[in-house]
C-alpha atoms as a PDB file:
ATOM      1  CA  UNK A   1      19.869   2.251  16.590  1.00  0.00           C
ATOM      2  CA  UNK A   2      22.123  -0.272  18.033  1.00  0.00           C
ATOM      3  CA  UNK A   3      23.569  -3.837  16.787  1.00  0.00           C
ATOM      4  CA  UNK A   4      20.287  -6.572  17.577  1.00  0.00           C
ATOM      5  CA  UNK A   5      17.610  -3.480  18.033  1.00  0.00           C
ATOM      6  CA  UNK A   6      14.219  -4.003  15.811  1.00  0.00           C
ATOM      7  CA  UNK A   7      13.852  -1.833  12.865  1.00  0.00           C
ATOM      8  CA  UNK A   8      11.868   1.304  13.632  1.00  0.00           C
ATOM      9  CA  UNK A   9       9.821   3.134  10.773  1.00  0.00           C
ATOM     10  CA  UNK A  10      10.774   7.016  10.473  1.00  0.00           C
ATOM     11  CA  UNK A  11       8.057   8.887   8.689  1.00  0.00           C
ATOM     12  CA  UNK A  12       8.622  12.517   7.903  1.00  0.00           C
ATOM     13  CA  UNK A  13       4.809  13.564   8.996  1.00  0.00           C
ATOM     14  CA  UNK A  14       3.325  16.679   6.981  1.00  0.00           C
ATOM     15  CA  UNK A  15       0.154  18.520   8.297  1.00  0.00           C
ATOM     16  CA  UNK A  16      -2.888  16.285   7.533  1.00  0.00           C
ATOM     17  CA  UNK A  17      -1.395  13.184   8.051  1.00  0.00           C
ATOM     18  CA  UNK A  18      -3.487   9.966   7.980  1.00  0.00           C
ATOM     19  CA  UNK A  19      -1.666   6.097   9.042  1.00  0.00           C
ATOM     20  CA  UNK A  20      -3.240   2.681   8.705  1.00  0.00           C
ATOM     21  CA  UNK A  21      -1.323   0.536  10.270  1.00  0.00           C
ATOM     22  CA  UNK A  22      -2.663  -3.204   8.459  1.00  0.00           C
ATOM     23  CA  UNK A  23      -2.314  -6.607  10.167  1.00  0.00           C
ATOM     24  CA  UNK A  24      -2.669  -9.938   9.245  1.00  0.00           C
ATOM     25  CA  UNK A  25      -5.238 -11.513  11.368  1.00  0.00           C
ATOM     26  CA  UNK A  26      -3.717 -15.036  10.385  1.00  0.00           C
ATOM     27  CA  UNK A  27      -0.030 -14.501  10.804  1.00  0.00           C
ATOM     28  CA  UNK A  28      -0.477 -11.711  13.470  1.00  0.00           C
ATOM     29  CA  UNK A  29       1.821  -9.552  11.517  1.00  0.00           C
ATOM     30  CA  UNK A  30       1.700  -7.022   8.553  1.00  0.00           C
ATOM     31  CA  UNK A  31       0.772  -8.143   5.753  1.00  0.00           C
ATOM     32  CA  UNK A  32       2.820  -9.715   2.783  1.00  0.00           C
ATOM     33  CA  UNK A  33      -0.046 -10.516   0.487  1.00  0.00           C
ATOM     34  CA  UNK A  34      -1.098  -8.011  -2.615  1.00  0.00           C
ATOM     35  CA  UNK A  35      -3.122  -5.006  -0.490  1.00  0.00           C
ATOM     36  CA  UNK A  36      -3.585  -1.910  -2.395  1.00  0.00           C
ATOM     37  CA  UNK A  37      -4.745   1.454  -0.474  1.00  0.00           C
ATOM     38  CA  UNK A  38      -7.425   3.072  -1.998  1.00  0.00           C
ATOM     39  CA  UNK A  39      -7.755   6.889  -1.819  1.00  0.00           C
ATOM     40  CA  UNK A  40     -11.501   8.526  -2.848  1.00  0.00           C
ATOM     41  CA  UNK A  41     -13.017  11.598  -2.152  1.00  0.00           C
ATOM     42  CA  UNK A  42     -16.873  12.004  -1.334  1.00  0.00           C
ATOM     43  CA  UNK A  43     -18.672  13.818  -3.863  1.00  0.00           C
ATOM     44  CA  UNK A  44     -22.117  15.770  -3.351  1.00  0.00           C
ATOM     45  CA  UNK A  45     -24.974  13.132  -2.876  1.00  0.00           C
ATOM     46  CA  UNK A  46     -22.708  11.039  -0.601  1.00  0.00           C
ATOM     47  CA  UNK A  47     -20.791   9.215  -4.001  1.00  0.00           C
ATOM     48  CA  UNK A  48     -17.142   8.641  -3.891  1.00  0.00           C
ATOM     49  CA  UNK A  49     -14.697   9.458  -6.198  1.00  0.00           C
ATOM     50  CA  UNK A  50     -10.854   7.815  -6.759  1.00  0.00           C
ATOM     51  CA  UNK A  51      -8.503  10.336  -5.546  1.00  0.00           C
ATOM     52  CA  UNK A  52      -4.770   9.631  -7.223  1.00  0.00           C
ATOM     53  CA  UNK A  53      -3.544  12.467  -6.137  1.00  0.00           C
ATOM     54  CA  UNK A  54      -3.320  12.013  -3.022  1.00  0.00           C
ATOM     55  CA  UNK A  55       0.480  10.091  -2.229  1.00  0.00           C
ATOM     56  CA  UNK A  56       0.167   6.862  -0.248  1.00  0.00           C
ATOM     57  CA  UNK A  57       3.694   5.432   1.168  1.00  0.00           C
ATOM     58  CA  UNK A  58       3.978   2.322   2.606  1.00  0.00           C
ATOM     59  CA  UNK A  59       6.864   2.068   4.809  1.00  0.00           C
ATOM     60  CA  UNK A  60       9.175  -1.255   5.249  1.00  0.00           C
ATOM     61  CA  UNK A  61       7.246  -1.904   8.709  1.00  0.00           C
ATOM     62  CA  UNK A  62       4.110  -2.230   6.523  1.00  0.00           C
ATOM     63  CA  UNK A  63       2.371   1.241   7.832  1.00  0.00           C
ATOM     64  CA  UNK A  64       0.578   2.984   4.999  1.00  0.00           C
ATOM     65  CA  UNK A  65       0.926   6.902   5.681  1.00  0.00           C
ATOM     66  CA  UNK A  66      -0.668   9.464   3.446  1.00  0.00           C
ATOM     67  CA  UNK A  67       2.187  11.964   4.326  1.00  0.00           C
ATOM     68  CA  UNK A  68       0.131  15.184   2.849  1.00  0.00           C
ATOM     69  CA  UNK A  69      -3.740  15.767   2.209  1.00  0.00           C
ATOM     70  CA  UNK A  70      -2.957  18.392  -1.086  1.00  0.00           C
ATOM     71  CA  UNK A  71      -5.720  17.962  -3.340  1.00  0.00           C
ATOM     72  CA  UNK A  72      -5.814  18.767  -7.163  1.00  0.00           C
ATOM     73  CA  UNK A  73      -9.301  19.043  -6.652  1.00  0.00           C
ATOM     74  CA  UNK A  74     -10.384  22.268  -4.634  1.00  0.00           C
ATOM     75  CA  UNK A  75     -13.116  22.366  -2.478  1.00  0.00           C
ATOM     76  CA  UNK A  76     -16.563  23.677  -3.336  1.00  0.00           C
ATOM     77  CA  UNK A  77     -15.817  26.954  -0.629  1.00  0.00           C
ATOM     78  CA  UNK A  78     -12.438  27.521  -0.409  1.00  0.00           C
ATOM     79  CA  UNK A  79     -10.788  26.628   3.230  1.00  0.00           C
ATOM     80  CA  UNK A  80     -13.823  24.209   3.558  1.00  0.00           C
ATOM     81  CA  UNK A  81     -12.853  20.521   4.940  1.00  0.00           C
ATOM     82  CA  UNK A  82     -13.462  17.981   2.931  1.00  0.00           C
ATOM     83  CA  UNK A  83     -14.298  14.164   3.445  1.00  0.00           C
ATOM     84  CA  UNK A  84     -12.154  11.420   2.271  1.00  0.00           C
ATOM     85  CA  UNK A  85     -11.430   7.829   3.141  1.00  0.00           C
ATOM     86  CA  UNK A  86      -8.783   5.099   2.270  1.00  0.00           C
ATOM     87  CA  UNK A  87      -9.805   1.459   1.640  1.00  0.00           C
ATOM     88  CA  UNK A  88      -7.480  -1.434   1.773  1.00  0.00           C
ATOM     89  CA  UNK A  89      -8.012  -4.150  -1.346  1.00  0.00           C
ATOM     90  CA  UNK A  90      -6.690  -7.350  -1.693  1.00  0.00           C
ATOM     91  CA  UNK A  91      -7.968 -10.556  -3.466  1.00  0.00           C
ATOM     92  CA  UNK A  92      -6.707 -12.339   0.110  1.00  0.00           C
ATOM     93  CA  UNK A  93      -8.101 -10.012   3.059  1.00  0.00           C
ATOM     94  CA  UNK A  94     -11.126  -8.275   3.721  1.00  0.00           C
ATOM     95  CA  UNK A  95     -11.250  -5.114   6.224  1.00  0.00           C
ATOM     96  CA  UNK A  96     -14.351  -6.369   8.146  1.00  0.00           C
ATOM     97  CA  UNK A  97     -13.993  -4.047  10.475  1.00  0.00           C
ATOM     98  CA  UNK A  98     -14.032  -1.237   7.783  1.00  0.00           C
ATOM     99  CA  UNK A  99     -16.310  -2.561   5.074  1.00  0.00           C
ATOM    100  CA  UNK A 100     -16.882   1.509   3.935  1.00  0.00           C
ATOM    101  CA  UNK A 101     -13.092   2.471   4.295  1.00  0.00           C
ATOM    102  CA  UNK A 102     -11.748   4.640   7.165  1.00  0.00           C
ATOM    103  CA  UNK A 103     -12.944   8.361   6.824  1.00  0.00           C
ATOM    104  CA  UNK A 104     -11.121  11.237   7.788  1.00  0.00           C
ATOM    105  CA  UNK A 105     -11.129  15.039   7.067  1.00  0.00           C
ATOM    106  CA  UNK A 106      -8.680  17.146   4.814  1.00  0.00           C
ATOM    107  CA  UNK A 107      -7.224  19.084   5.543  1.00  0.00           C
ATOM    108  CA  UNK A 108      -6.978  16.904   9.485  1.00  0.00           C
ATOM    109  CA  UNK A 109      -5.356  17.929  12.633  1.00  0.00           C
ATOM    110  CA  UNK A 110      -1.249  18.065  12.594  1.00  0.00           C
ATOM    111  CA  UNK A 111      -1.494  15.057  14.975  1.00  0.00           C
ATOM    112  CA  UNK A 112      -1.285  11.687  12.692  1.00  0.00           C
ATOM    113  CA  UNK A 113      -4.743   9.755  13.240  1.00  0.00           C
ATOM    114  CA  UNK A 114      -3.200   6.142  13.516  1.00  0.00           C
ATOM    115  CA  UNK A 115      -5.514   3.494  12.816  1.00  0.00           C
ATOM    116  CA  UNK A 116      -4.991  -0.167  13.285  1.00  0.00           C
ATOM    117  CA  UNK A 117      -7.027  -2.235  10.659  1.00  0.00           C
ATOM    118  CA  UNK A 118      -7.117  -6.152  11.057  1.00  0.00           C
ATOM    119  CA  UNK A 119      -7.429  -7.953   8.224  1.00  0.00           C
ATOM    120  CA  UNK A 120      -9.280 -11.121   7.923  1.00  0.00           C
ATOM    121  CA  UNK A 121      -8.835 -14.157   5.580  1.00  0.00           C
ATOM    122  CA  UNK A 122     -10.873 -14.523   2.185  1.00  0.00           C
ATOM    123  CA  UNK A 123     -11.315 -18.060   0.968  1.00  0.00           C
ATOM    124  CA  UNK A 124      -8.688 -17.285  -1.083  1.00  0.00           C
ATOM    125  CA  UNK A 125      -6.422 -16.923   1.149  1.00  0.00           C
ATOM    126  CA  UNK A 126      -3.291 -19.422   0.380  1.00  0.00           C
ATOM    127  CA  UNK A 127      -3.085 -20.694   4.165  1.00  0.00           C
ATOM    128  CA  UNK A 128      -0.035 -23.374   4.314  1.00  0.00           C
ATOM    129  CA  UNK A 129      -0.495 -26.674   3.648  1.00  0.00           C
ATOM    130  CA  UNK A 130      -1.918 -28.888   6.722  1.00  0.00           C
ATOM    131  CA  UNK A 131      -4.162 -25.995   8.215  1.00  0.00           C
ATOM    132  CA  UNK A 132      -6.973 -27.563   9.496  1.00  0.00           C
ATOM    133  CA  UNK A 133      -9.735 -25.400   7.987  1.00  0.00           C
ATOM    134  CA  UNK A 134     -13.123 -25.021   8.056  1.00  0.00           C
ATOM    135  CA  UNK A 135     -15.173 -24.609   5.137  1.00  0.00           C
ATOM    136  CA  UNK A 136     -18.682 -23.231   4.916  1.00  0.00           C
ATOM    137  CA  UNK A 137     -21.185 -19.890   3.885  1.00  0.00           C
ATOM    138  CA  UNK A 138     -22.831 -17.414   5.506  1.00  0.00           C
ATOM    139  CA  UNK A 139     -26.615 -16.378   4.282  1.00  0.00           C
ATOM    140  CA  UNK A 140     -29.655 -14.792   5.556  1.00  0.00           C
ATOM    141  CA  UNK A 141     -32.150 -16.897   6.791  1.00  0.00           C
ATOM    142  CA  UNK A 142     -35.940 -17.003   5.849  1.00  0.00           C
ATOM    143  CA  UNK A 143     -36.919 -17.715   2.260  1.00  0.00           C
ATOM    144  CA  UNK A 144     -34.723 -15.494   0.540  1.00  0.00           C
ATOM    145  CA  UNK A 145     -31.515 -16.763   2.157  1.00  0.00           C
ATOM    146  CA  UNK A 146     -29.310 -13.847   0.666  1.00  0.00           C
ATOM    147  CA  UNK A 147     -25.236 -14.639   0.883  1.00  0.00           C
ATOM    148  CA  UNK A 148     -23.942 -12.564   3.380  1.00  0.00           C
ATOM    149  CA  UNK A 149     -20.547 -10.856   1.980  1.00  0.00           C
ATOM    150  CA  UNK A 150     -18.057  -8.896   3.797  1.00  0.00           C
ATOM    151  CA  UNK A 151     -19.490 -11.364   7.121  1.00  0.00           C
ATOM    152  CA  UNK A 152     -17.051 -11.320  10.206  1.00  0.00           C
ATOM    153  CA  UNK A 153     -16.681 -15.334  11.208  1.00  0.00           C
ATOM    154  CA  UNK A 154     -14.542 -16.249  14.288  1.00  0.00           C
ATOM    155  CA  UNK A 155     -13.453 -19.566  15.687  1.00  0.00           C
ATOM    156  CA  UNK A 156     -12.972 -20.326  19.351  1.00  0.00           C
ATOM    157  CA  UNK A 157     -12.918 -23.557  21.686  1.00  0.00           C
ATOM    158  CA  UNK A 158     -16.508 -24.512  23.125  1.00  0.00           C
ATOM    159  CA  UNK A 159     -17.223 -22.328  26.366  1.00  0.00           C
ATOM    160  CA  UNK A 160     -19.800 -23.414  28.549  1.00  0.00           C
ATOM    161  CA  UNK A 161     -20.633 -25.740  31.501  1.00  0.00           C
ATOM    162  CA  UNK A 162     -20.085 -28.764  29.474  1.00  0.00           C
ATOM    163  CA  UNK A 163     -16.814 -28.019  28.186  1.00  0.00           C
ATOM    164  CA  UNK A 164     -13.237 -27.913  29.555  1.00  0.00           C
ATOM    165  CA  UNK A 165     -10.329 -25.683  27.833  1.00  0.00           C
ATOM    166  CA  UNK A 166      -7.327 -28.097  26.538  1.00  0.00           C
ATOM    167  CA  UNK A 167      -5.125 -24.699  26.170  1.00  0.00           C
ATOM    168  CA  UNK A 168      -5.719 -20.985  26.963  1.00  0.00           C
ATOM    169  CA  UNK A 169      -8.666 -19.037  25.220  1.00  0.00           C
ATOM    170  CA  UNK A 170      -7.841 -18.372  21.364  1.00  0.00           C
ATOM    171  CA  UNK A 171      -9.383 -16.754  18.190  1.00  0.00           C
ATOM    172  CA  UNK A 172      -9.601 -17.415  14.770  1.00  0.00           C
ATOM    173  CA  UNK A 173     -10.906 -15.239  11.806  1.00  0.00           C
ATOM    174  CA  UNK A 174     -11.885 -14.986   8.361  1.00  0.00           C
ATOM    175  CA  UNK A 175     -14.480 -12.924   6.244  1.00  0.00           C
ATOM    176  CA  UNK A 176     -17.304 -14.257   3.375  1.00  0.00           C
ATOM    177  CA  UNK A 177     -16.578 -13.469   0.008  1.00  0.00           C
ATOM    178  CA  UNK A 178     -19.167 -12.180  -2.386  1.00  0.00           C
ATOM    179  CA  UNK A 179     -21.212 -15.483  -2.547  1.00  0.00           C
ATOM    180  CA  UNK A 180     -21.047 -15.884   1.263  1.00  0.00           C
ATOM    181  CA  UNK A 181     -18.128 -18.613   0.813  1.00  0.00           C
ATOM    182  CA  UNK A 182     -15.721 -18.539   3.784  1.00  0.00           C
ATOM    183  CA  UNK A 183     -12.212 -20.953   5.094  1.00  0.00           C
ATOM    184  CA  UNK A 184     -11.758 -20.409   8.391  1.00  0.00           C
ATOM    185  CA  UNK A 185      -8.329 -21.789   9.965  1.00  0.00           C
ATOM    186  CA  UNK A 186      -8.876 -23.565  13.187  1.00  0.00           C
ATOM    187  CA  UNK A 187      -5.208 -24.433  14.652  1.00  0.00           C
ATOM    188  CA  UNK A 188      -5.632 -24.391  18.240  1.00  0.00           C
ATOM    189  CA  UNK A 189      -7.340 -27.705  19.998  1.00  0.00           C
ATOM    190  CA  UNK A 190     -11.082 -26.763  20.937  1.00  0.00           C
ATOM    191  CA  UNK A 191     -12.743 -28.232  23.864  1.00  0.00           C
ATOM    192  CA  UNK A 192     -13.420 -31.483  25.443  1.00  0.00           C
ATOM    193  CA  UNK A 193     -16.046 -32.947  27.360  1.00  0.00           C
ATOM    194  CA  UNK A 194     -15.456 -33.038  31.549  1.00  0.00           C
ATOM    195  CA  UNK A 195     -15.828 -36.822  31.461  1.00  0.00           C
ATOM    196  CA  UNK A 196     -14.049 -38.648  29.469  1.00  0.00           C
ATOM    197  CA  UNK A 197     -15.280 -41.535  26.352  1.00  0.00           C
ATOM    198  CA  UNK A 198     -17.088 -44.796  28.417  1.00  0.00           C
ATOM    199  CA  UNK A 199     -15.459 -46.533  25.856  1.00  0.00           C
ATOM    200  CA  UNK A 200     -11.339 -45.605  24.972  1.00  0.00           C
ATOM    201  CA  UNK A 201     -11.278 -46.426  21.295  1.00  0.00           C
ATOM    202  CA  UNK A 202     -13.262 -43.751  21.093  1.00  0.00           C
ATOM    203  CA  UNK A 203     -11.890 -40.345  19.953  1.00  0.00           C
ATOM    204  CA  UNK A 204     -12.614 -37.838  23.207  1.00  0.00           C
ATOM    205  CA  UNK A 205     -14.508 -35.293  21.155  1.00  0.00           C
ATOM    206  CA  UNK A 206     -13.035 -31.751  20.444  1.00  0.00           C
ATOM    207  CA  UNK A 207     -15.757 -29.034  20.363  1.00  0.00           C
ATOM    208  CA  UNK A 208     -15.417 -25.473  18.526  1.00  0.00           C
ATOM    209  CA  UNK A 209     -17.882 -22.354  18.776  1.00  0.00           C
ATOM    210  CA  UNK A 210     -17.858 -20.772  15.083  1.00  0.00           C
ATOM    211  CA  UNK A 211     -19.700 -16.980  14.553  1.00  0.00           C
ATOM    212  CA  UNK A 212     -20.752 -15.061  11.810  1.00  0.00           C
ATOM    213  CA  UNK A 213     -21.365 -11.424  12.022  1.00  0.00           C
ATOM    214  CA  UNK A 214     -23.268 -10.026   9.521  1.00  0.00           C
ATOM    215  CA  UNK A 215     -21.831  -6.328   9.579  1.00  0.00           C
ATOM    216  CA  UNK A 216     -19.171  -6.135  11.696  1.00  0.00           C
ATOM    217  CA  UNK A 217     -18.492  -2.169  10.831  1.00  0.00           C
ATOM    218  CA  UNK A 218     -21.525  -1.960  13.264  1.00  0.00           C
ATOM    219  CA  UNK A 219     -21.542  -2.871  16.832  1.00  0.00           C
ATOM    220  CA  UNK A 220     -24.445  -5.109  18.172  1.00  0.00           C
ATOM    221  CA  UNK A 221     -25.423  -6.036  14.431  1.00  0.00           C
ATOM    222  CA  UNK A 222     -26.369  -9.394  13.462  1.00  0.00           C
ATOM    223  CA  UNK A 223     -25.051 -12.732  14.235  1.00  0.00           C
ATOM    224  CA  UNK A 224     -25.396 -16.036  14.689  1.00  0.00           C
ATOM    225  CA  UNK A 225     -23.287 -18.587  15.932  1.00  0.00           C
ATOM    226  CA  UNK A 226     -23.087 -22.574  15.914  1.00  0.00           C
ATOM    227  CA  UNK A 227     -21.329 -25.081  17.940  1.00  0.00           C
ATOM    228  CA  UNK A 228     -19.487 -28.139  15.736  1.00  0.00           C
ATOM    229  CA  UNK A 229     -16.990 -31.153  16.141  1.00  0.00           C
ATOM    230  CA  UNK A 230     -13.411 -31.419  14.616  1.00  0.00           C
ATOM    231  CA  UNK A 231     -15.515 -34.195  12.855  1.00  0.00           C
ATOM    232  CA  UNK A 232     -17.807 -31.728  11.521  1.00  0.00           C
ATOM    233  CA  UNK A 233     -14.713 -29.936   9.979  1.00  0.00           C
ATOM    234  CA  UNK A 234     -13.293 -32.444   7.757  1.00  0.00           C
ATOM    235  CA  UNK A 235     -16.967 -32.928   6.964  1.00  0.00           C
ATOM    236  CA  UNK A 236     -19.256 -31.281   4.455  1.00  0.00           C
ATOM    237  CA  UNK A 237     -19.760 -27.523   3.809  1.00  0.00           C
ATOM    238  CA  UNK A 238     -20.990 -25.848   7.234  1.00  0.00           C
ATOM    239  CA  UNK A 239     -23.755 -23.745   6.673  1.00  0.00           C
ATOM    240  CA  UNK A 240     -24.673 -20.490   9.087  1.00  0.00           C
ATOM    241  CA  UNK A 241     -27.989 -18.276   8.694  1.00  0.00           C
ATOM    242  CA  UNK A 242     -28.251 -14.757  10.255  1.00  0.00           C
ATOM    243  CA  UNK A 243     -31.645 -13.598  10.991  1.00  0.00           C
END
């Protein structure tokens, strides 16, 4: 590696080999928060069970290899493949994306099954100070209203006929905690109307499109979405229901 070149992770790669390779969905990059990888094997019945065994490296890139599948615990039939998965933890980000882990066979192929796993903001999630957030929960509707936990919610600028783009498109994300609670950063300048205020003391309106998936693990599951004014942000508690 020359003077000025990036560092470049080098991962001696044993048969079996199994790399997550985590991102930030805030900061774009890996993560520096408190994430712990979570090994477990799956019993009979379908339960899981922790497997310390198994070595987990994380690398100074932020990739999290399990460099060898050896087990202390043998199969039922020996030879026979068995099912594990690793789950990422952290008090700050949620694997949406993953809400059961990512699952994989040991003993694997010899080619390293690389997996890139974005990870979304909890509530608490210490954004810096000034991030225009928006604060709301994420329930069921009907009588019940259930919070929704582990809930995908993005942030975008209005699209549609009646809006115009002030920059180009952009994403925000963030997942519901256990009582449906979510902070979703909005940094980017949503939408504005075609025509502009009839009266110019009047703030031209900014318009956002906010979503909540209920299980994001699945495609086509349940959501719901709901359109809202940088008013409404620095207003009260926003409030989305998922059939």
């Amino acid at each position: 590696m020359t003077a000025g070149d990036a560092a470049v992770d080098t991962v001696r790669i044993a048969p079996g080999p199994v790399c997550l390779l985590p991102l930030d969905a805030f900061t774009g990059r890996a993560p520096v928060l408190q994430v712990t990888a979570v090994v477990e094997r799956r019993l009979a019945g379908g339960r899981w069970a922790a497997e310390d065994d198994v070595p987990v490296v994380a690398t100074p890139g932020g990739a999290i290899v399990l460099p060898s599948l050896a087990s202390a615990h043998p199969a039922p039939v020996p030879g026979a493949v068995q099912r594990l998965r690793i789950r990422l933890v952290s008090p700050y980000l949620l694997d949406a994306e993953h809400p059961g882990g990512v699952e994989f066979d040991a003993p694997a192929s010899t080619v390293p099954a690389v997996t890139r796993v974005r990870l979304y903001p909890l509530p608490a999630y210490p954004f810096p100070p000034g991030t225009r957030l928006l604060r709301g929960r994420v329930r069921r509707g009907g009588p019940a209203g259930a919070a929704v936990a582990g809930a995908a919610v993005s942030g975008r600028a209005r699209a549609d006929a009646g809006s115009v783009p002030r920059v180009a498109e952009w994403a925000e994300y963030a997942a519901t905690a256990r009582d449906g609670a979510f902070r979703l950063p909005l940094r980017r300048p949503g939408s504005k109307p075609p025509l502009p205020a009839p009266d110019p003391a009047v703030p031209e309106a900014e318009w956002f499109t906010v979503t909540a998936l209920a299980d994001p693990g699945r495609p086509g599951g349940p959501e719901a979405s709901i359109h809202l004014t940088a008013q409404d942000i620095s207003g009260t508690e926003q409030l989305i229901e998922i059939p």
